[in-house]
C-alpha atoms as a PDB file:
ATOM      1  CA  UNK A   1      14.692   3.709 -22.035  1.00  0.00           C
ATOM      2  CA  UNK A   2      11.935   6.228 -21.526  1.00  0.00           C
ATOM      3  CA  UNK A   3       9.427   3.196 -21.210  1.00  0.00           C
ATOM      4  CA  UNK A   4      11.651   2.690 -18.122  1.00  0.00           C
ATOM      5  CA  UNK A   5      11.898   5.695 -16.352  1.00  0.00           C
ATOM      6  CA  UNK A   6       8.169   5.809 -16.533  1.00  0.00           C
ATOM      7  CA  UNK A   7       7.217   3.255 -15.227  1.00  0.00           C
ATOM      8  CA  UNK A   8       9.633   3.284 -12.356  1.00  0.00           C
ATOM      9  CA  UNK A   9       8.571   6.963 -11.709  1.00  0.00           C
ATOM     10  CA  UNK A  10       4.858   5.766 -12.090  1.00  0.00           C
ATOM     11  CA  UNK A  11       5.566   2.609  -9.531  1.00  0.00           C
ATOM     12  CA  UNK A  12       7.409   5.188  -6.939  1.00  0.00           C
ATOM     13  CA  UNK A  13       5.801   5.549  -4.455  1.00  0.00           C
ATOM     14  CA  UNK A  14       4.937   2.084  -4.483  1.00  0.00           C
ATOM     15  CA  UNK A  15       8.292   0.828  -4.389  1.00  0.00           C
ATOM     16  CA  UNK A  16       9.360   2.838  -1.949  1.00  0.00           C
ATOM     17  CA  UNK A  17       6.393   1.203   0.774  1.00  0.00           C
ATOM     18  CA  UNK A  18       7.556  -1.647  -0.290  1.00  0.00           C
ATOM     19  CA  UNK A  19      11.125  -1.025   0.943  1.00  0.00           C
ATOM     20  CA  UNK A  20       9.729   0.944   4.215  1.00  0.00           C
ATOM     21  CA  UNK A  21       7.900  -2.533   4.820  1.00  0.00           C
ATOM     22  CA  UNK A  22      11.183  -4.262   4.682  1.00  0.00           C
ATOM     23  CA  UNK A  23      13.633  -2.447   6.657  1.00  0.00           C
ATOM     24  CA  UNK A  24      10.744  -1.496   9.588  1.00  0.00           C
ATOM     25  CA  UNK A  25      10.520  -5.332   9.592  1.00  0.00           C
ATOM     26  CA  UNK A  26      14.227  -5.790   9.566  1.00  0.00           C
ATOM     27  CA  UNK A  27      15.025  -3.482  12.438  1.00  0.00           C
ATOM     28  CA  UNK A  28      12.207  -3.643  14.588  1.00  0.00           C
ATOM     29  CA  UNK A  29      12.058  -7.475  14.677  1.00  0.00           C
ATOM     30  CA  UNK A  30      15.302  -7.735  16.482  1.00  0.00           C
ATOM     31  CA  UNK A  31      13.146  -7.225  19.955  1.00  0.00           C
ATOM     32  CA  UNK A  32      10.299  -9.447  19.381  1.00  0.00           C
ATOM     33  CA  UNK A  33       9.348 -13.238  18.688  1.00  0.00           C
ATOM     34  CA  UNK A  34       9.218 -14.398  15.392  1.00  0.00           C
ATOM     35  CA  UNK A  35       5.415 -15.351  16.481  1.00  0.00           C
ATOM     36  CA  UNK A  36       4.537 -12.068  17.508  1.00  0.00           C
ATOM     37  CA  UNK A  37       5.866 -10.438  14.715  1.00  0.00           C
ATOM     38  CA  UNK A  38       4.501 -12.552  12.154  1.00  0.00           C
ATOM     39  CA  UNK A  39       1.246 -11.486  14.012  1.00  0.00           C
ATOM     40  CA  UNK A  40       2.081  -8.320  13.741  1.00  0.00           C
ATOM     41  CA  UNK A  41       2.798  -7.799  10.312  1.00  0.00           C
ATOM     42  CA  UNK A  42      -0.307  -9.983   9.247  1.00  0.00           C
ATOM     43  CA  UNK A  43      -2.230  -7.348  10.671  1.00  0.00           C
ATOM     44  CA  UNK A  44      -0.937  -4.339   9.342  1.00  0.00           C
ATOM     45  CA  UNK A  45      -0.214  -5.406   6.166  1.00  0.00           C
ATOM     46  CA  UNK A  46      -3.774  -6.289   5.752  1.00  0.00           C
ATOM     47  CA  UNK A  47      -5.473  -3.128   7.575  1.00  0.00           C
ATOM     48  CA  UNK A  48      -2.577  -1.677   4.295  1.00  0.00           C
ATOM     49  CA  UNK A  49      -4.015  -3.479   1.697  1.00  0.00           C
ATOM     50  CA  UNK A  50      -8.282  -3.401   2.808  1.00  0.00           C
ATOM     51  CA  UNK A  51      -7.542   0.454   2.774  1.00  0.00           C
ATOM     52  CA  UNK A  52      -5.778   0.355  -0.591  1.00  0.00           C
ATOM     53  CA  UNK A  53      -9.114  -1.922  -1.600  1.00  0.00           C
ATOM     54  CA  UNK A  54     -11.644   0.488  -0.560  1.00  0.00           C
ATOM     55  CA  UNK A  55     -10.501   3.459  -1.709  1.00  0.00           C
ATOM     56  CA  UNK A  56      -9.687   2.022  -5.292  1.00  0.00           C
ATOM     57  CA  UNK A  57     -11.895   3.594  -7.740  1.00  0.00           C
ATOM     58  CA  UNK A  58     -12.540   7.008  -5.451  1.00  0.00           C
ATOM     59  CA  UNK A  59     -13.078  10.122  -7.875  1.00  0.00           C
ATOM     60  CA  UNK A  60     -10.675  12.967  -7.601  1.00  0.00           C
ATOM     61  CA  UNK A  61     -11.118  16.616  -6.615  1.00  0.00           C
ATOM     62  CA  UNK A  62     -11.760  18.850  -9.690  1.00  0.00           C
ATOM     63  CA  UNK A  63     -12.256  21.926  -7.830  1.00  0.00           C
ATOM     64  CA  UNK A  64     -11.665  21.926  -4.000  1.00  0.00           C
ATOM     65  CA  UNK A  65     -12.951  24.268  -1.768  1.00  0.00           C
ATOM     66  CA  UNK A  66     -10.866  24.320   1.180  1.00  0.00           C
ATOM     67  CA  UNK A  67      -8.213  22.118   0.607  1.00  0.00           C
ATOM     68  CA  UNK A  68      -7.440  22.251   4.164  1.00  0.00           C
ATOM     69  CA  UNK A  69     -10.620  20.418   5.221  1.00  0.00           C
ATOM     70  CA  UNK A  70     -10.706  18.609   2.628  1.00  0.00           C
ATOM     71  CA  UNK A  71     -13.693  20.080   1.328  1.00  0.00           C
ATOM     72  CA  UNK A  72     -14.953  19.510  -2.826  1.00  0.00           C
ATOM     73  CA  UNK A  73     -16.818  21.699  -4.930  1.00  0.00           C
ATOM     74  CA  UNK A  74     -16.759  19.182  -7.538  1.00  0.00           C
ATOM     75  CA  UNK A  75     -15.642  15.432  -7.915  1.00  0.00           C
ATOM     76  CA  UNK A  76     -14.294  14.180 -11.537  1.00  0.00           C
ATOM     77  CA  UNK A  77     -16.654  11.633 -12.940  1.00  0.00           C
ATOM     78  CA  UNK A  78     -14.426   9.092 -14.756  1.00  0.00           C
ATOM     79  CA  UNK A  79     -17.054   6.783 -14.965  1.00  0.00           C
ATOM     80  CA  UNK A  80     -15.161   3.609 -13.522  1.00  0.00           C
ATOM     81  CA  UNK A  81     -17.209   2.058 -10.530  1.00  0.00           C
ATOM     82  CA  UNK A  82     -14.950  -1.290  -9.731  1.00  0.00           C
ATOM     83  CA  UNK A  83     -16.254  -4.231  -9.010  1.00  0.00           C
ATOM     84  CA  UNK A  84     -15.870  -6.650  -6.189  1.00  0.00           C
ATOM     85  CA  UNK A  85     -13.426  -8.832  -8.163  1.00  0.00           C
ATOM     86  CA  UNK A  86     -11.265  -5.476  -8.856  1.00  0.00           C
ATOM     87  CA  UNK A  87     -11.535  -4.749  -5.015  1.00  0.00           C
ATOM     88  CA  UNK A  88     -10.187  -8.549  -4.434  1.00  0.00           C
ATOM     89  CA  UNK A  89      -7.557  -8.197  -6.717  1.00  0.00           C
ATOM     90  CA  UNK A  90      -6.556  -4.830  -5.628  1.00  0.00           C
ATOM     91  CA  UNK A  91      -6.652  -6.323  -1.861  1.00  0.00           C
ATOM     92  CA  UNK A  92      -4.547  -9.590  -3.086  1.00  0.00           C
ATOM     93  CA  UNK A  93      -2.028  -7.536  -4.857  1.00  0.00           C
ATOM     94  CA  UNK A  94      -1.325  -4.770  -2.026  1.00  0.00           C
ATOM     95  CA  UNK A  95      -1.167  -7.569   0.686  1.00  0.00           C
ATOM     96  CA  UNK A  96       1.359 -10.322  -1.231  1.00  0.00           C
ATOM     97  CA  UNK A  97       3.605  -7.249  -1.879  1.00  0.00           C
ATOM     98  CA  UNK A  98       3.646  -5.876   1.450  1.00  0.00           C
ATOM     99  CA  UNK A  99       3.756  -9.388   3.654  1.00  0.00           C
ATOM    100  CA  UNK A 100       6.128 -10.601   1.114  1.00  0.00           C
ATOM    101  CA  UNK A 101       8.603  -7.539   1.755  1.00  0.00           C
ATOM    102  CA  UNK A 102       7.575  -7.843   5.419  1.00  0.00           C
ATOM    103  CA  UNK A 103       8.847 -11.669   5.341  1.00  0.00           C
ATOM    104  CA  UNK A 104      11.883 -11.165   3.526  1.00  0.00           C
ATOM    105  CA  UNK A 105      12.498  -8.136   5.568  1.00  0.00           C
ATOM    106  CA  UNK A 106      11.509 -11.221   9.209  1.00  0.00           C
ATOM    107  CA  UNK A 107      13.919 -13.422   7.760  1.00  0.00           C
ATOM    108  CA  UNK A 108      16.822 -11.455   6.854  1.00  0.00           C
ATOM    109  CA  UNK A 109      17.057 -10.212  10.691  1.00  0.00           C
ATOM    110  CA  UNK A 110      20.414 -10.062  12.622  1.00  0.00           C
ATOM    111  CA  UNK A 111      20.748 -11.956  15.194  1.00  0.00           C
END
């Protein structure tokens, strides 16, 4: 049972883009063409997913100096560089989640 709550608590935030994806599809598709929203959520998904690919493997702030500006004194050095083939996964993954919520979401309009 705690193996449970983790991971759901771990895959949060996750889920809950997932289920934004779905009902912003849902009600906003009500006003458009199928077309134009398929369009639509092609794009955005993948502008989603390329930024969730590029910024995979980006070390963390260790000491900040202005956290306002966004400013670091020091970066954490994990040692993990990914490669192109973790970027492509990372990219695959993100973007069949979020156009496959975004199509369920198309389909399941009212009419």
């Amino acid at each position: 049972m705690e193996n449970t709550i983790t991971i759901l608590t771990a895959n949060l935030p996750f889920i809950l883009l997932l289920a934004a994806t779905f009902f912003t599809a849902r009600t906003l598709s009500q006003g458009y063409s199928r077309a134009h929203m398929w369009r639509t959520g092609l794009f955005w998904c993948g502008a989603i997913a390329l930024f969730a690919a590029t910024t995979l493997g980006d070390p963390s702030c260790v000491a900040p100096f202005n956290l306002g500006e966004g400013n670091c004194i020091q970066f954490a050095n994990d040692g993990y560089e990914p490669t192109i083939y973790n970027r492509l996964l990372n990219f695959s993954l993100f973007f069949g989640a979020l156009y496959g919520a975004f199509a369920l979401g198309e389909v399941s309009r009212r009419k």
